[in-house]
N, C-alpha and C. Protein backbone atom coordinates (compact mmCIF):
# COMPACT_ATOMS: atom_id res chain seq x y z
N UNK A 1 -19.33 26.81 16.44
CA UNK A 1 -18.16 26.28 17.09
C UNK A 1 -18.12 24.77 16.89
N UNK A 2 -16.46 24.33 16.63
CA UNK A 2 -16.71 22.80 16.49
C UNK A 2 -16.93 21.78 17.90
N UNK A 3 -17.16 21.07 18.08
CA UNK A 3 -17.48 20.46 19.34
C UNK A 3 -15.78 19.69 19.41
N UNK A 4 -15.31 19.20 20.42
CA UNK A 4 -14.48 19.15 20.88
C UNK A 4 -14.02 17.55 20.96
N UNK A 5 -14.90 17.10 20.56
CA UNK A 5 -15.18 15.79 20.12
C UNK A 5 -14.78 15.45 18.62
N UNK A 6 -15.24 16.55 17.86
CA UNK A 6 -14.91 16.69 16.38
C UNK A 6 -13.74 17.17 16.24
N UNK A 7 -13.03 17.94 17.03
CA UNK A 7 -11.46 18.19 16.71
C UNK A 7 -11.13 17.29 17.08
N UNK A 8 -10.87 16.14 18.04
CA UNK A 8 -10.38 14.83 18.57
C UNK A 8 -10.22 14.39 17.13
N UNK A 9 -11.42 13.85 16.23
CA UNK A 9 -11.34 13.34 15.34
C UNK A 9 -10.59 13.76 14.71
N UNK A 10 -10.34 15.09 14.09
CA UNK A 10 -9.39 16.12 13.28
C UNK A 10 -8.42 15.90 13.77
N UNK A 11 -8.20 15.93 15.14
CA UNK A 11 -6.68 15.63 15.69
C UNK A 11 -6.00 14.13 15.10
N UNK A 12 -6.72 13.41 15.20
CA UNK A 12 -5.88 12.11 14.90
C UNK A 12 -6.63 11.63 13.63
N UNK A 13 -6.84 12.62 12.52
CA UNK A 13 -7.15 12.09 11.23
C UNK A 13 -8.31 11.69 11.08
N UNK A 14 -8.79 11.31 11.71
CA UNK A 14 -10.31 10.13 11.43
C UNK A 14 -11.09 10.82 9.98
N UNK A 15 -11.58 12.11 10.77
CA UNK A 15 -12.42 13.07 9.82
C UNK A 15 -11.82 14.50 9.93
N UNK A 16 -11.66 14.97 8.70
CA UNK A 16 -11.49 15.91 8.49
C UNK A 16 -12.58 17.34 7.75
N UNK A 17 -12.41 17.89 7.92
CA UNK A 17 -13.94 19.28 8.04
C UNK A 17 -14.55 18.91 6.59
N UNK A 18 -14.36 18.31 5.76
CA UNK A 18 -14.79 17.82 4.72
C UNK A 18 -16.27 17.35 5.31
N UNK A 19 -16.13 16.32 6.50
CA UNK A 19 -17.24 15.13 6.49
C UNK A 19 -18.10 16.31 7.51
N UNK A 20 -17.91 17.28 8.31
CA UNK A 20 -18.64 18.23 8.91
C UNK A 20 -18.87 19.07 8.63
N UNK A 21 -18.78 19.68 6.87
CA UNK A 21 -19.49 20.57 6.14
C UNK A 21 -18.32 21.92 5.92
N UNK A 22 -17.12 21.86 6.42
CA UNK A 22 -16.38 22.98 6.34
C UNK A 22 -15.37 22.78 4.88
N UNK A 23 -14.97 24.30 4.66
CA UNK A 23 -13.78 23.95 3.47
C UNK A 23 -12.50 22.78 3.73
N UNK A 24 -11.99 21.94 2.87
CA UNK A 24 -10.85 21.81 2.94
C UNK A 24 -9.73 21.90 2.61
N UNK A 25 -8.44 20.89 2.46
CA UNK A 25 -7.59 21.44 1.49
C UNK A 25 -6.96 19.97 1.54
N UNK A 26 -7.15 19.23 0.54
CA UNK A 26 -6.43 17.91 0.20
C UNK A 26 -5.40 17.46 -0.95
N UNK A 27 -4.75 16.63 -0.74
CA UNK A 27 -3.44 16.57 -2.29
C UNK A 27 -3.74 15.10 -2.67
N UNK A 28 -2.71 14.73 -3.49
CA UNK A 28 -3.33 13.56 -4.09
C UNK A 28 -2.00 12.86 -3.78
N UNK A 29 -0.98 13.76 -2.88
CA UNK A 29 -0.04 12.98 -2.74
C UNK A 29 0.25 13.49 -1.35
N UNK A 30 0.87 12.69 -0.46
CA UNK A 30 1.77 13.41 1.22
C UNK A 30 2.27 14.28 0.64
N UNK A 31 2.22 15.16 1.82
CA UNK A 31 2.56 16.83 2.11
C UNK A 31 3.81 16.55 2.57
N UNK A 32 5.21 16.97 2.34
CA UNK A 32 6.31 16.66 2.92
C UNK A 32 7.44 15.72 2.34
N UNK A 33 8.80 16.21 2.61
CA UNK A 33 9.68 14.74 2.57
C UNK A 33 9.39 13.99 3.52
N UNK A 34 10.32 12.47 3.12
CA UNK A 34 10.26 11.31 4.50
C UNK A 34 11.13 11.90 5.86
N UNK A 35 10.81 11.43 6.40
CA UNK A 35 11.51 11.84 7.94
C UNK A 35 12.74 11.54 7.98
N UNK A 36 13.75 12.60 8.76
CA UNK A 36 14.94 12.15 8.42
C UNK A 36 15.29 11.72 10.46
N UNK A 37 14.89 12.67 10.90
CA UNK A 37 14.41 12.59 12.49
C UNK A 37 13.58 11.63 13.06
N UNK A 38 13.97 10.08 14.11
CA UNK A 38 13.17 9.51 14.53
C UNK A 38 12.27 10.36 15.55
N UNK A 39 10.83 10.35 15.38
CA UNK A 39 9.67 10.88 16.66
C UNK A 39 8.82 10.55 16.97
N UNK A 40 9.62 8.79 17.19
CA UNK A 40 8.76 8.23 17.98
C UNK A 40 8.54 8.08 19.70
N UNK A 41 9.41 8.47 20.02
CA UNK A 41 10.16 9.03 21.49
C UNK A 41 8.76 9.87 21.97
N UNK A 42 8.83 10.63 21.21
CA UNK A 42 7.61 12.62 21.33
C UNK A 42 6.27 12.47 21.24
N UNK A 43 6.06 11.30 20.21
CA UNK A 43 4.71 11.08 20.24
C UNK A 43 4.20 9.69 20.70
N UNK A 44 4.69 8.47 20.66
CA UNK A 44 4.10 7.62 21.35
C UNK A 44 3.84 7.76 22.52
N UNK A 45 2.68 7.31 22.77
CA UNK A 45 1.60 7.53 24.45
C UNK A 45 0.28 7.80 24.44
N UNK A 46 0.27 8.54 25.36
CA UNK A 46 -1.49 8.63 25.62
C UNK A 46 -1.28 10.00 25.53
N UNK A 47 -2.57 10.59 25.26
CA UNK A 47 -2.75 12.00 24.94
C UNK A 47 -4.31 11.98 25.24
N UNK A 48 -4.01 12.89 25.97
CA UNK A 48 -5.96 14.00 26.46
C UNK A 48 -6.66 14.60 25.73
N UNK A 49 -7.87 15.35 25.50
CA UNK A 49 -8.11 16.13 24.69
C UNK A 49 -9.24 17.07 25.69
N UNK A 50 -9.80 18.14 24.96
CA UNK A 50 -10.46 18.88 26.16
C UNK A 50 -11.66 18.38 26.61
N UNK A 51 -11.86 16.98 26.54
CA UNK A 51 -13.12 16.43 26.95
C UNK A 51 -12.70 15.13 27.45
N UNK A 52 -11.50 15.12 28.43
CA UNK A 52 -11.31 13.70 28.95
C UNK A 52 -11.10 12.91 27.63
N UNK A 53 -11.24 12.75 26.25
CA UNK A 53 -11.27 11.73 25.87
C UNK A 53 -9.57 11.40 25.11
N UNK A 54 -9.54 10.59 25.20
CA UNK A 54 -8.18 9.75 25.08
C UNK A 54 -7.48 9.32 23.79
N UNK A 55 -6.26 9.65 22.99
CA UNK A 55 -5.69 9.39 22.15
C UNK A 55 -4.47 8.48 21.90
N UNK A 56 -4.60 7.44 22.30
CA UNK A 56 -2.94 6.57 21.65
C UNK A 56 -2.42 6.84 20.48
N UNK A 57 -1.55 6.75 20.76
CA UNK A 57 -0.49 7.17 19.14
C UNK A 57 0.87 6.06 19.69
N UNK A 58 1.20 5.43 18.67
CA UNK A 58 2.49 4.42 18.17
C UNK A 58 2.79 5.24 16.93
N UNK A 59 3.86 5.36 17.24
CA UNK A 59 5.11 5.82 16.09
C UNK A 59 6.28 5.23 15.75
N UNK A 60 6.60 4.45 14.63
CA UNK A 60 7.81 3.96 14.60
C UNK A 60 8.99 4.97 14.09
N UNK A 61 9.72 4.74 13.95
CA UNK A 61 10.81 5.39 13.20
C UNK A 61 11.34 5.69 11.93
N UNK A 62 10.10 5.25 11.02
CA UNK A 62 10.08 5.95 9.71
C UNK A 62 9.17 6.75 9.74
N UNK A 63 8.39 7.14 11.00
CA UNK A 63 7.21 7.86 10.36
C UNK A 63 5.57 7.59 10.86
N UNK A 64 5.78 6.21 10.54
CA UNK A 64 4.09 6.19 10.15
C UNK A 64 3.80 5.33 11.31
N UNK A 65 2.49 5.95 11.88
CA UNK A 65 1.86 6.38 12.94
C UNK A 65 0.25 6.24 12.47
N UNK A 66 0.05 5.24 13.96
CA UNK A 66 -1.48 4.51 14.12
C UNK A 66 -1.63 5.09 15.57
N UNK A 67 -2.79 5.29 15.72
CA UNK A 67 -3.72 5.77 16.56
C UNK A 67 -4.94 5.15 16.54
N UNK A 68 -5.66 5.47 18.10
CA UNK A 68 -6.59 4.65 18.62
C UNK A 68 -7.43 5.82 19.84
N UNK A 69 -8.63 6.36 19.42
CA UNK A 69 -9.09 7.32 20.04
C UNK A 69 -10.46 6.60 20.78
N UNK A 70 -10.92 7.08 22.25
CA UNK A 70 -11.92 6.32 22.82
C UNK A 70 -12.78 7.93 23.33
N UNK A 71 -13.71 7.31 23.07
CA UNK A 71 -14.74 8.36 23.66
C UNK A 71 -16.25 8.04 24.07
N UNK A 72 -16.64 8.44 25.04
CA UNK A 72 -18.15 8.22 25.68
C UNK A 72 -19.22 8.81 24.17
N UNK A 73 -20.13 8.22 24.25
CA UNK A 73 -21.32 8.29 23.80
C UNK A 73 -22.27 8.22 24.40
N UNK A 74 -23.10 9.38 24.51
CA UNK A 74 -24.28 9.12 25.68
C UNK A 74 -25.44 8.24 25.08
N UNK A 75 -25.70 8.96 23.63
CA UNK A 75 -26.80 8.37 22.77
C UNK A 75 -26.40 6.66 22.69
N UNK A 76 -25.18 6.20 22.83
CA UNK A 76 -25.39 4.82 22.50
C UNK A 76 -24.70 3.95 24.06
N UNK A 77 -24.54 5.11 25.11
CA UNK A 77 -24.57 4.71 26.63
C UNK A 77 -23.40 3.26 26.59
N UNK A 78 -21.77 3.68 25.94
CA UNK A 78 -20.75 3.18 25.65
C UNK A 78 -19.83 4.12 25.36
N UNK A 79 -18.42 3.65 25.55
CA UNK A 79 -17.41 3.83 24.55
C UNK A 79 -16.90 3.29 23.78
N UNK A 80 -16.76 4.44 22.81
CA UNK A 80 -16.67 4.06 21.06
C UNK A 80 -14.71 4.03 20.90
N UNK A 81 -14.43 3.00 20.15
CA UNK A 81 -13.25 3.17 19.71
C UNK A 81 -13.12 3.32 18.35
N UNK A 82 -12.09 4.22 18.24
CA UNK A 82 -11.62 4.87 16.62
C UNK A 82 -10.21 4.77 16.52
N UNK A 83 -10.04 3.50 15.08
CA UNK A 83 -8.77 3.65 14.94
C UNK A 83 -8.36 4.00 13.53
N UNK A 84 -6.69 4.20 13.50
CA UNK A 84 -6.62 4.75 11.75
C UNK A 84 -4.81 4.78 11.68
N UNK A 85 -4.74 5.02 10.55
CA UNK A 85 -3.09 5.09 10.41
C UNK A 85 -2.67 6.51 9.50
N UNK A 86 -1.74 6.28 9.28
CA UNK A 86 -0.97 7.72 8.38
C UNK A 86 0.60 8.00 8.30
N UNK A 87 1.34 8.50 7.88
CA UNK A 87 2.24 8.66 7.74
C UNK A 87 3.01 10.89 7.81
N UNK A 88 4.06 10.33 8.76
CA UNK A 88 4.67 12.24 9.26
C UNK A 88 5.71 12.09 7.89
N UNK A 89 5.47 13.40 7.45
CA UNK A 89 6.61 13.95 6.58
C UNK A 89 6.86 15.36 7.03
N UNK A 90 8.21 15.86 6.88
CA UNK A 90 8.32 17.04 7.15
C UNK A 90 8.55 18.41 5.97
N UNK A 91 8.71 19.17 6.14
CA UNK A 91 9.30 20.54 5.27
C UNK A 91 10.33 21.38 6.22
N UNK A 92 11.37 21.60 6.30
CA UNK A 92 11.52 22.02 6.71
C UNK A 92 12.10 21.45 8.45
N UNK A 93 11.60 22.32 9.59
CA UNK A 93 11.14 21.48 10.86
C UNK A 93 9.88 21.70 11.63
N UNK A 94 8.65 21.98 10.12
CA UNK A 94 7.51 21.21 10.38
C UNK A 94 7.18 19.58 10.59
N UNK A 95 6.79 19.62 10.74
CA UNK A 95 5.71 18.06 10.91
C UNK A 95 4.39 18.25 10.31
N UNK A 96 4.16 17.35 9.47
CA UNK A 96 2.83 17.13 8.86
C UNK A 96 2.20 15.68 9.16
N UNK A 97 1.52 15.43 9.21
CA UNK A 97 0.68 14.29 9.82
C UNK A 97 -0.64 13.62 8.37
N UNK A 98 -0.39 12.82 7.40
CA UNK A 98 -0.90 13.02 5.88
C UNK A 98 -1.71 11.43 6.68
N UNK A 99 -2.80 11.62 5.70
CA UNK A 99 -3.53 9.96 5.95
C UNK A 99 -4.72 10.19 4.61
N UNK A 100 -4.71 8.96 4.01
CA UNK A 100 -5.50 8.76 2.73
C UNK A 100 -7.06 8.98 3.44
N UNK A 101 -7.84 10.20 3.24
CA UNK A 101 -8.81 10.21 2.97
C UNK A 101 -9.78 9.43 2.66
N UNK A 102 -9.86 9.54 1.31
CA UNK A 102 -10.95 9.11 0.57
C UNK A 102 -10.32 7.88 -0.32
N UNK A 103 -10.03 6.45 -0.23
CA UNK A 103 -9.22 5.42 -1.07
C UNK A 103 -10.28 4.95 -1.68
N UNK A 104 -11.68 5.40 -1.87
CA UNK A 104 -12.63 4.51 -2.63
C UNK A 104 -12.64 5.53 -3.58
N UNK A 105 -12.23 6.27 -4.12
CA UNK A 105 -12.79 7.44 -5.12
C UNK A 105 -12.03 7.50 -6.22
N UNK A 106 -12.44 8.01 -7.45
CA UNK A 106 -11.17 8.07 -8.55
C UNK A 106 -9.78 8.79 -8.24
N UNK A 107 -9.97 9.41 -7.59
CA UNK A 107 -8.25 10.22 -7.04
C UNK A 107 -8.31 10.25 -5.85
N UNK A 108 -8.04 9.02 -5.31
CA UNK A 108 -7.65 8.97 -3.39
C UNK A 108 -6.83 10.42 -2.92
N UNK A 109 -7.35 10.94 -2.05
CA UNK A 109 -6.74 12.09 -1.39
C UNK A 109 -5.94 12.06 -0.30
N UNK A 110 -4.98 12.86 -0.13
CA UNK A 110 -4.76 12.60 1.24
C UNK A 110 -4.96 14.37 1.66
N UNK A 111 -5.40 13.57 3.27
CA UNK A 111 -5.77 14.77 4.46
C UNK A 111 -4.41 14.91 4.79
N UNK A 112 -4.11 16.24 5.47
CA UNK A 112 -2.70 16.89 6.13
C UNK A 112 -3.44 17.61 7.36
N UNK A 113 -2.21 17.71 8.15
CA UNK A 113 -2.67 18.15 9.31
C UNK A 113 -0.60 18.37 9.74
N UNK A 114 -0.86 20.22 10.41
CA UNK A 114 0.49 20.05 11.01
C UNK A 114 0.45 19.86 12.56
N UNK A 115 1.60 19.62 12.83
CA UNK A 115 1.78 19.08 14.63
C UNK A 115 3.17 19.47 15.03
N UNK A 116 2.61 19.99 15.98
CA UNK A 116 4.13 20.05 16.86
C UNK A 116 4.18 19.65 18.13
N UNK A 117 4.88 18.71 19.01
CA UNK A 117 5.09 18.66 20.23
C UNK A 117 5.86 19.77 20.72
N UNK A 118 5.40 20.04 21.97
CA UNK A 118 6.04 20.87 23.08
C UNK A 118 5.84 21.30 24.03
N UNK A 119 6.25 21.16 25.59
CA UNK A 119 6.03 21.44 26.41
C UNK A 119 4.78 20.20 26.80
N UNK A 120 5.23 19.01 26.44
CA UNK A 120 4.10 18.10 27.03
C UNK A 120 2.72 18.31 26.82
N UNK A 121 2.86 18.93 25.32
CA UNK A 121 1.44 19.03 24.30
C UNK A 121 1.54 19.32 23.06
N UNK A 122 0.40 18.66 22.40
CA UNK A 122 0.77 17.98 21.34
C UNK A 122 -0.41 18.80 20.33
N UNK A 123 0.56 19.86 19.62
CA UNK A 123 -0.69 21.27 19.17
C UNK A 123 -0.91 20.58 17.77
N UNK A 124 -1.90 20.77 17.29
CA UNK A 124 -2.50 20.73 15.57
C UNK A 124 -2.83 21.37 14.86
N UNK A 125 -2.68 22.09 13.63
CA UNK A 125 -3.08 22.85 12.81
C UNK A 125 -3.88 22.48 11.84
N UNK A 126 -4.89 23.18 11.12
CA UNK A 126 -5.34 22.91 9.80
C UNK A 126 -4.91 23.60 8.87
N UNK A 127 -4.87 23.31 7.59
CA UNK A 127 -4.56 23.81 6.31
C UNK A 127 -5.52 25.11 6.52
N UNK A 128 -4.69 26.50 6.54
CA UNK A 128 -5.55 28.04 5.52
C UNK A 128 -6.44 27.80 4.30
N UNK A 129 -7.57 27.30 4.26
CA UNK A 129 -8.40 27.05 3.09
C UNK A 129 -7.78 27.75 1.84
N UNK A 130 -8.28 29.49 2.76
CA UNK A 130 -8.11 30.46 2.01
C UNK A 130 -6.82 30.75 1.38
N UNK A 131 -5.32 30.80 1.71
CA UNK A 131 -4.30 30.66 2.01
C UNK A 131 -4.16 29.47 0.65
N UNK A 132 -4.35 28.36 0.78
CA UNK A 132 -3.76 27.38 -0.19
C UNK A 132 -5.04 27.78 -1.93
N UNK A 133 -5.89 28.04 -1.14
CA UNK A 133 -6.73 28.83 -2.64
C UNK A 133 -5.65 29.56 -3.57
N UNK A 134 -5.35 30.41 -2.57
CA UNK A 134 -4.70 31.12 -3.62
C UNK A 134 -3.16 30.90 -3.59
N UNK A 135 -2.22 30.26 -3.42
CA UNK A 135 -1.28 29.76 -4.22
C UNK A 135 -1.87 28.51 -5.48
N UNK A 136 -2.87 27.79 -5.42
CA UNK A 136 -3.70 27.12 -6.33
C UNK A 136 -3.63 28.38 -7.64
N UNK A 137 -4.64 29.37 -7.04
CA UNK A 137 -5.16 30.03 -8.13
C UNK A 137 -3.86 31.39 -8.32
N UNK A 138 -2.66 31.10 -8.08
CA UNK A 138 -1.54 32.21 -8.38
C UNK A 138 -0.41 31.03 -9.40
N UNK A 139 -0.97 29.90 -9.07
CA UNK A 139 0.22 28.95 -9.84
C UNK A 139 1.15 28.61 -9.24
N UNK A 140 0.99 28.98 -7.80
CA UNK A 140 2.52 28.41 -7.00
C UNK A 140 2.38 27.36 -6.43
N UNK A 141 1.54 26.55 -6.16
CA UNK A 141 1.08 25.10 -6.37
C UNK A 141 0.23 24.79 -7.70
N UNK A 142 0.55 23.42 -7.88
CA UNK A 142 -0.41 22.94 -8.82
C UNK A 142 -1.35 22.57 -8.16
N UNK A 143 -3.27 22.62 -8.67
CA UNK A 143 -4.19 22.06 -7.98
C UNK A 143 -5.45 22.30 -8.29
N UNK A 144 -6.27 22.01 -7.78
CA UNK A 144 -7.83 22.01 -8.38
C UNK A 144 -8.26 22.78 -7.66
N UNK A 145 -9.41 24.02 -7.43
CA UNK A 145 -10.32 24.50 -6.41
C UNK A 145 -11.52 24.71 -6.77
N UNK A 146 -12.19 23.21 -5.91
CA UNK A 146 -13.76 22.58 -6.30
C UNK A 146 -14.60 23.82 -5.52
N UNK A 147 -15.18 24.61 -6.57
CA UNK A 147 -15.66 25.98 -5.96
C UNK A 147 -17.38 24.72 -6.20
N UNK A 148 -18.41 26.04 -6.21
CA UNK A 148 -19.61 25.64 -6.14
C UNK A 148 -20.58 25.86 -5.28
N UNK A 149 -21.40 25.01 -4.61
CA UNK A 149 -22.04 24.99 -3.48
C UNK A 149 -21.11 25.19 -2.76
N UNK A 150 -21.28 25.46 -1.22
CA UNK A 150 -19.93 25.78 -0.21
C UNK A 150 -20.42 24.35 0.38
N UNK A 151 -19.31 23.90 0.58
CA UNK A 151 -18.17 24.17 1.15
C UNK A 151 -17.03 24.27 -0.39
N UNK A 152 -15.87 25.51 0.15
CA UNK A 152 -14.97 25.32 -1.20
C UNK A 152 -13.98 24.21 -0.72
N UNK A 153 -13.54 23.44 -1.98
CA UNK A 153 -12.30 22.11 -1.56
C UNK A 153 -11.30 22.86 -2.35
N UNK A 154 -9.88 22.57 -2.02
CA UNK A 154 -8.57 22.72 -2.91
C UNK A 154 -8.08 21.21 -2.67
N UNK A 155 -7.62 21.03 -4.10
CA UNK A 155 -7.24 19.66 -4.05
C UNK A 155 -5.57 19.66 -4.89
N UNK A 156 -4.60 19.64 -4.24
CA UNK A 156 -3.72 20.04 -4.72
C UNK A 156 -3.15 18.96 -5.94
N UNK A 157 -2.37 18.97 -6.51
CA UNK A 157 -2.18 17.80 -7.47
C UNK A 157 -1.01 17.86 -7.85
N UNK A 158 0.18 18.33 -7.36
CA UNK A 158 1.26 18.18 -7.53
C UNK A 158 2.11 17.31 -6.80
N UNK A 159 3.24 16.63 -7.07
CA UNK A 159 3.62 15.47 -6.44
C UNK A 159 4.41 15.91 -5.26
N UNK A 160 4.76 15.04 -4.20
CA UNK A 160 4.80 15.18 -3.11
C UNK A 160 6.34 16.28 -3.29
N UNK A 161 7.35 15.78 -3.41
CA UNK A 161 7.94 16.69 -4.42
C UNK A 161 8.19 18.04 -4.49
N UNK A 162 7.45 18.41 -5.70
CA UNK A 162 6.65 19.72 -6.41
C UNK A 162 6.38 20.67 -5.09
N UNK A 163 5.29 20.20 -3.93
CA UNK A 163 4.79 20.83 -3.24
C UNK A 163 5.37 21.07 -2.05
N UNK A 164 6.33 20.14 -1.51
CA UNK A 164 7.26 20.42 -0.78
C UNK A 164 8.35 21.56 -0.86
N UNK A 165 9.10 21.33 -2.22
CA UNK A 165 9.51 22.86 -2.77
C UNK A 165 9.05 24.12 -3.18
N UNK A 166 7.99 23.80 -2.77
CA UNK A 166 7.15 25.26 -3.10
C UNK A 166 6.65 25.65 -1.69
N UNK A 167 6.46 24.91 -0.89
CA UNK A 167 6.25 25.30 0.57
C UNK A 167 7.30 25.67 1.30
N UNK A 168 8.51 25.38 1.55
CA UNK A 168 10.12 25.24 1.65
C UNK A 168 10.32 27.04 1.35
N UNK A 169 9.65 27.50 0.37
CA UNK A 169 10.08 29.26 0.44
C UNK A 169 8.35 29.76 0.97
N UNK A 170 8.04 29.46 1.64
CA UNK A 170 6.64 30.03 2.25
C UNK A 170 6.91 30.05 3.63
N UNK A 171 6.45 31.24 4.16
CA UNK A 171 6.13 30.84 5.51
C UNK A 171 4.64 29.89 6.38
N UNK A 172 5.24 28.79 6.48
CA UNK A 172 3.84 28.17 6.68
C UNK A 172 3.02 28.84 8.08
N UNK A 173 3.47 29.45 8.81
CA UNK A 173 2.58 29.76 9.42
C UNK A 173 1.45 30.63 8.67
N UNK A 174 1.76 30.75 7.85
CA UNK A 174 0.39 31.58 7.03
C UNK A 174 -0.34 30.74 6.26
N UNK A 175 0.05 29.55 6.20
CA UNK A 175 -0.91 29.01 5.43
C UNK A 175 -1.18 27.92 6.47
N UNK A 176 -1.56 27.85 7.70
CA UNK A 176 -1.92 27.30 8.62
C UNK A 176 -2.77 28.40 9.69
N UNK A 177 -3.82 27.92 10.22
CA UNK A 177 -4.53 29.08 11.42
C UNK A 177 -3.53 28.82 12.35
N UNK A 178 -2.06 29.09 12.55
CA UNK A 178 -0.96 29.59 13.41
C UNK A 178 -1.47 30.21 14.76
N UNK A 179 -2.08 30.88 14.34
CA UNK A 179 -2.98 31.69 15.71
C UNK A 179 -3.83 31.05 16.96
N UNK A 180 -4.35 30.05 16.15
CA UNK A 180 -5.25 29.47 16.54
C UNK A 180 -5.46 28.06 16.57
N UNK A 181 -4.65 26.92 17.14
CA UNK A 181 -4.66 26.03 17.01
C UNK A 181 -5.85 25.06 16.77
N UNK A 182 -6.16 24.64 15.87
CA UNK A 182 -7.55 23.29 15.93
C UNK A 182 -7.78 22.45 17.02
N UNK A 183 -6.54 22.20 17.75
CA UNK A 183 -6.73 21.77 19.18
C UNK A 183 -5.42 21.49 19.93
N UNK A 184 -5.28 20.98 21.06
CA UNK A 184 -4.18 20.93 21.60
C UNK A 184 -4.56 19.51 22.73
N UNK A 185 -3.30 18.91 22.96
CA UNK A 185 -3.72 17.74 23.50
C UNK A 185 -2.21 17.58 24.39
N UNK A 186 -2.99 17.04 25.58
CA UNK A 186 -2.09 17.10 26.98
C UNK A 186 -1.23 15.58 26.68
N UNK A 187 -0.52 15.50 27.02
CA UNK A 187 0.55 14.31 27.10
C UNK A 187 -0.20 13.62 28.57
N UNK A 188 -0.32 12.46 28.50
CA UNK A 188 -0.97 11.52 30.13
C UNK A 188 0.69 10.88 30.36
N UNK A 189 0.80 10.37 28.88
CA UNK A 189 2.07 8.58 29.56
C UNK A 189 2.68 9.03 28.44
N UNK A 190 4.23 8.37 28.29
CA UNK A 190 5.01 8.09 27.35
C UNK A 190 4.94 7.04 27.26
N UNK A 191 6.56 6.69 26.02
CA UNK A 191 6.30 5.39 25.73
C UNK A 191 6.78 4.44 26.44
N UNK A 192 6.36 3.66 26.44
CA UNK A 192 6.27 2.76 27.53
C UNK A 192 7.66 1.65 26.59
């Protein structure tokens, strides 16, 4: 089980199951068109997670969205702050939540993550490993799948674009754990 601390992180980008040993699924470009819907209203504020610990989110109105996560550490008898940025594109009237990964590497990646507000919580999904494998390996995305030692990676490589129209006739709840959210996070404050 992941600790609850580690979806926090997943929730607002920091790390994604890459850096905690699980499969992922990364592109080399944002997941989504630009926003045509301002949501900064929905998501700026404070947000909970299931361990008391605390999420700010600022959203402007194109999109792109910084966050600032605080959490106790017993081992270092403080709280730690974590901050980061990223940019929402949508498909559809999903929300995707994209932030550059890895920018030191020969093909900077970006992480995705979907989100939906509602009901004064703020749910997250991860990419279907399995699920984006195989549109990879059927040809209905373009993309890489770094098999090998496990963990498996899919690294998609089609432009933001490309993959948007090819998701656009999918039902994404299948290529998301739909069922099962990665976490869910309580609304505290709006925006102020």
């Amino acid at each position: 089980m992941i600790k609850s601390q580690t979806l926090i992180r997943v929730a607002v980008a920091l790390v994604l199951s890459s850096v905690i040993g699980c499969s992922t699924v990364t592109s080399v470009n944002p997941i989504g068109w630009p926003l045509e819907n301002d949501l900064s209203a929905e998501l700026t504020g404070t947000w909970m997670g299931a361990e008391a610990n605390q999420l700010q989110i600022h959203c402007d109105s194109t999109g792109r969205l910084s966050y600032a996560v605080t959490e106790w550490k017993d081992d270092q008898g403080a709280f730690v702050l974590e901050t980061g940025n990223g940019v929402l594109r949508t498909i559809g009237d999903r929300v995707f939540f994209n932030y550059v990964e890895n920018q030191e590497g020969e093909r900077p990646t970006h992480s995705f993550l979907l989100l939906r507000v509602m009901d004064g919580q703020l749910v997250i999904w991860l990419p279907n490993v399995d699920q984006f494998r195989s549109l990879v390996e059927e040809q209905t995305l373009k993309g890489d799948v770094v098999d090998g030692a496990e963990p498996t990676n899919v690294v998609l490589t089609g432009s933001s674009e490309e993959i948007a129209k090819a998701l656009e006739t999918l039902d994404l709840a299948d290529l998301f754990d739909w069922a099962e959210p990665a976490i869910v996070l309580v609304r505290v404050r709006g925006q102020r």
